[in-house]
Protein backbone atom coordinates (compact mmCIF):
# COMPACT_ATOMS: atom_id res chain seq x y z
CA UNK A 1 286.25 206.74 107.49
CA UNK A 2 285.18 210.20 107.54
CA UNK A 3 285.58 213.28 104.92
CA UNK A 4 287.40 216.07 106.73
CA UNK A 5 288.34 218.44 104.14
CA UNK A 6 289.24 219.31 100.42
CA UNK A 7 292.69 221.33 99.86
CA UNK A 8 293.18 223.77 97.09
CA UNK A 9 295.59 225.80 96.36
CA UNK A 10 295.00 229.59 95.04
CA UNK A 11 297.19 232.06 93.86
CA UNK A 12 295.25 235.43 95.21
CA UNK A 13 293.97 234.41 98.72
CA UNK A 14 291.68 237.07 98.80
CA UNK A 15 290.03 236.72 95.19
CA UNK A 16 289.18 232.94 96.00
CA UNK A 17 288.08 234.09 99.67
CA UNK A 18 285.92 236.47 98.31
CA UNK A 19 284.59 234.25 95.29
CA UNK A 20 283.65 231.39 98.85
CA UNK A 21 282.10 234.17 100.67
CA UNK A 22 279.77 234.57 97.21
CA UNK A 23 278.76 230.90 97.42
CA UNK A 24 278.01 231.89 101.39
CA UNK A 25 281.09 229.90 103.45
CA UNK A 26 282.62 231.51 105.89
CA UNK A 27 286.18 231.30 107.21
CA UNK A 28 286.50 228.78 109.93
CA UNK A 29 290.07 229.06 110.71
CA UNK A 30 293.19 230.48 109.30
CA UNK A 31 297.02 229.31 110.46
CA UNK A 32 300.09 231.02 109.16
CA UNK A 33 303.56 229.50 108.93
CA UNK A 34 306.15 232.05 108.82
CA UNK A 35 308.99 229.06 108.57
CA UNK A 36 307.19 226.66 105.35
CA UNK A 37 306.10 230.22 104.01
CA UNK A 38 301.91 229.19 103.68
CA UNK A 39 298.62 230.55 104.89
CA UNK A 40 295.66 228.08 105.46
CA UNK A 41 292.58 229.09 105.52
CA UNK A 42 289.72 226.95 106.13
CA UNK A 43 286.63 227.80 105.00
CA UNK A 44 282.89 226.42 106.45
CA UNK A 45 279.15 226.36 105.37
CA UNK A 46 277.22 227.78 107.81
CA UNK A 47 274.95 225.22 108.13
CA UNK A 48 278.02 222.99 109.17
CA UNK A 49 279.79 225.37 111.32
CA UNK A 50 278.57 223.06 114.91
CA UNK A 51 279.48 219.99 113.26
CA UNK A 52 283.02 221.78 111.98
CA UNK A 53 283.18 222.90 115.49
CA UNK A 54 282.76 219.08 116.77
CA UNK A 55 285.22 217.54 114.27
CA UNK A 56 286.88 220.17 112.01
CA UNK A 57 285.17 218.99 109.31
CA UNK A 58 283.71 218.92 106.49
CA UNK A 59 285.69 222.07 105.58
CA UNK A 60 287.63 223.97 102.45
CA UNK A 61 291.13 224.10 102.96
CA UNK A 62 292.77 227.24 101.00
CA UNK A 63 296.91 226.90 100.39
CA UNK A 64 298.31 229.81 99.93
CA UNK A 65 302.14 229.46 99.04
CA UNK A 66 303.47 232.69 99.82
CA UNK A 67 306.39 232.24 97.03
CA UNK A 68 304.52 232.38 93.78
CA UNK A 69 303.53 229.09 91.93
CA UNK A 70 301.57 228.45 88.92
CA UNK A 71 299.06 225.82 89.17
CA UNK A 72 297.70 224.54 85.55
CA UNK A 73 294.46 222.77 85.45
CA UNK A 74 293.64 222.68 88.92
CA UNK A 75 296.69 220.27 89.34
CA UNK A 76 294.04 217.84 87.36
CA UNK A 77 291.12 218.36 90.76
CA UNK A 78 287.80 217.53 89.52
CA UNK A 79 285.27 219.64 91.52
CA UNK A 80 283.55 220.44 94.65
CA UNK A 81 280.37 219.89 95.48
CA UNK A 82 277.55 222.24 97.17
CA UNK A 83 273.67 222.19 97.88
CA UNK A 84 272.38 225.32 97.40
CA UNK A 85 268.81 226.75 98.42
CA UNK A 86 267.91 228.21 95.08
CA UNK A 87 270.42 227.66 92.26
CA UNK A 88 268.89 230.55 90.64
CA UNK A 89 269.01 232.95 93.24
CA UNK A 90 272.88 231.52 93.65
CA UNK A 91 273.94 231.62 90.21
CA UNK A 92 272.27 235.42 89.65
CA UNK A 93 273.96 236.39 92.81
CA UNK A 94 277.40 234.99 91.28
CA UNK A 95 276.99 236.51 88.11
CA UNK A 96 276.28 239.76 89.31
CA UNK A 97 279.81 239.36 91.23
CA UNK A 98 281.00 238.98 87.81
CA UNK A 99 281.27 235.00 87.92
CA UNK A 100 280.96 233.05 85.06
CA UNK A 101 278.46 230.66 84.49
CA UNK A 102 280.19 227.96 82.86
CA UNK A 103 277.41 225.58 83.20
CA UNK A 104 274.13 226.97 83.67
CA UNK A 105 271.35 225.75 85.60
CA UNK A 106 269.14 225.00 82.43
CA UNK A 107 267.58 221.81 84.02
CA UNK A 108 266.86 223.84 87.38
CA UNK A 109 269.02 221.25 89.20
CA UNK A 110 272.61 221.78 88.40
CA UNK A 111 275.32 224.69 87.31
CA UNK A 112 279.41 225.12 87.69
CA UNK A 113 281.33 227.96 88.31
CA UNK A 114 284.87 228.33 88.57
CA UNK A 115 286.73 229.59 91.48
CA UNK A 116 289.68 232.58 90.27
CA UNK A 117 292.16 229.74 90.11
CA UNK A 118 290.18 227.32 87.85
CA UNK A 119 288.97 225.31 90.14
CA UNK A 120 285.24 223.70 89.07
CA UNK A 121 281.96 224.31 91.59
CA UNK A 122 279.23 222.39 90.92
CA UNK A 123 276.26 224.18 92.64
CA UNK A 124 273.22 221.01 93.58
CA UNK A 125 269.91 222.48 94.00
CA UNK A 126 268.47 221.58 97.10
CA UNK A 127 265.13 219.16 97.07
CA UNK A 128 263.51 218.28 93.73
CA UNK A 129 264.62 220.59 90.57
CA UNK A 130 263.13 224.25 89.91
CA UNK A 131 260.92 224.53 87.12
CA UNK A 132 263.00 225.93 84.19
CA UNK A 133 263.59 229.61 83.87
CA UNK A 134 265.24 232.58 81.96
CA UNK A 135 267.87 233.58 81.10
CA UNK A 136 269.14 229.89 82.85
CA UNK A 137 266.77 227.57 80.48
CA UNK A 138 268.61 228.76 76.93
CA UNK A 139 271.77 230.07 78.11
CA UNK A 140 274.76 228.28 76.41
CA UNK A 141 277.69 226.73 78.03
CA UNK A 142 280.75 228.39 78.65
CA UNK A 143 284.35 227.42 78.65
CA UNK A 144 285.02 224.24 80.07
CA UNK A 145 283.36 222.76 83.07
């Protein structure tokens, strides 16, 4: 067995495109389908575009259902998962974007973010844990995670 991709589906293509391109994927590929009336766009770390290349995976899948639907919750999804260089330098970057921090990286290991559609980040830091820094160390929690 072998993890290909995760599907979500978003509501504003372009917001949750744009909120990817924050965390640093790229798009990878995108397929229209003027007769089922969807846009997929799949969406790549950099670091795995050769191996995406190779196997078409692993990758983020965005649905976009060109008739609107309202997704609650996520459609009960728990999160996705990403390493990140420095999860300070990430989350600052994101919250200057205007991202929420729902969960910030107090421990210098671990935060979550939400994608536009609700849709839970958790951001790893790569290697062992930064040492713990403001604002990150006493910032509170916000919303749910």
């Amino acid at each position: 067995m072998r993890y290909l991709h995760t599907m979500i589906r978003v509501s504003d293509l372009d917001a949750t495109i744009g909120f990817f391109n924050l965390l640093g994927l790229e798009e990878f590929s995108r397929m229209e389908s003027e007769k089922g009336r969807f846009t997929l766009v799949f969406l790549v770390a950099p670091e795995d575009r050769e191996l995406a290349k190779e196997n078409k995976a692993p990758l983020v899948e965005l649905t976009y259902n060109w008739d609107p639907e309202e997704y609650a919750g996520g459609r009960n999804f728990g999160h996705l998962a990403y390493r990140v260089e420095n999860i300070y330098d990430t989350c600052q970057r994101l919250a200057d974007a205007g991202v929420t921090i729902n969960r910030p990286p107090r421990d210098g290991h671990m935060a979550f973010v939400k994608t536009p559609d609700g849709i839970s980040i958790e951001l790893l830091q790569e290697g062992d844990n930064l040492p713990p820094a403001e604002p990150w160390a006493t910032m509170e929690n916000t919303g749910s995670w």
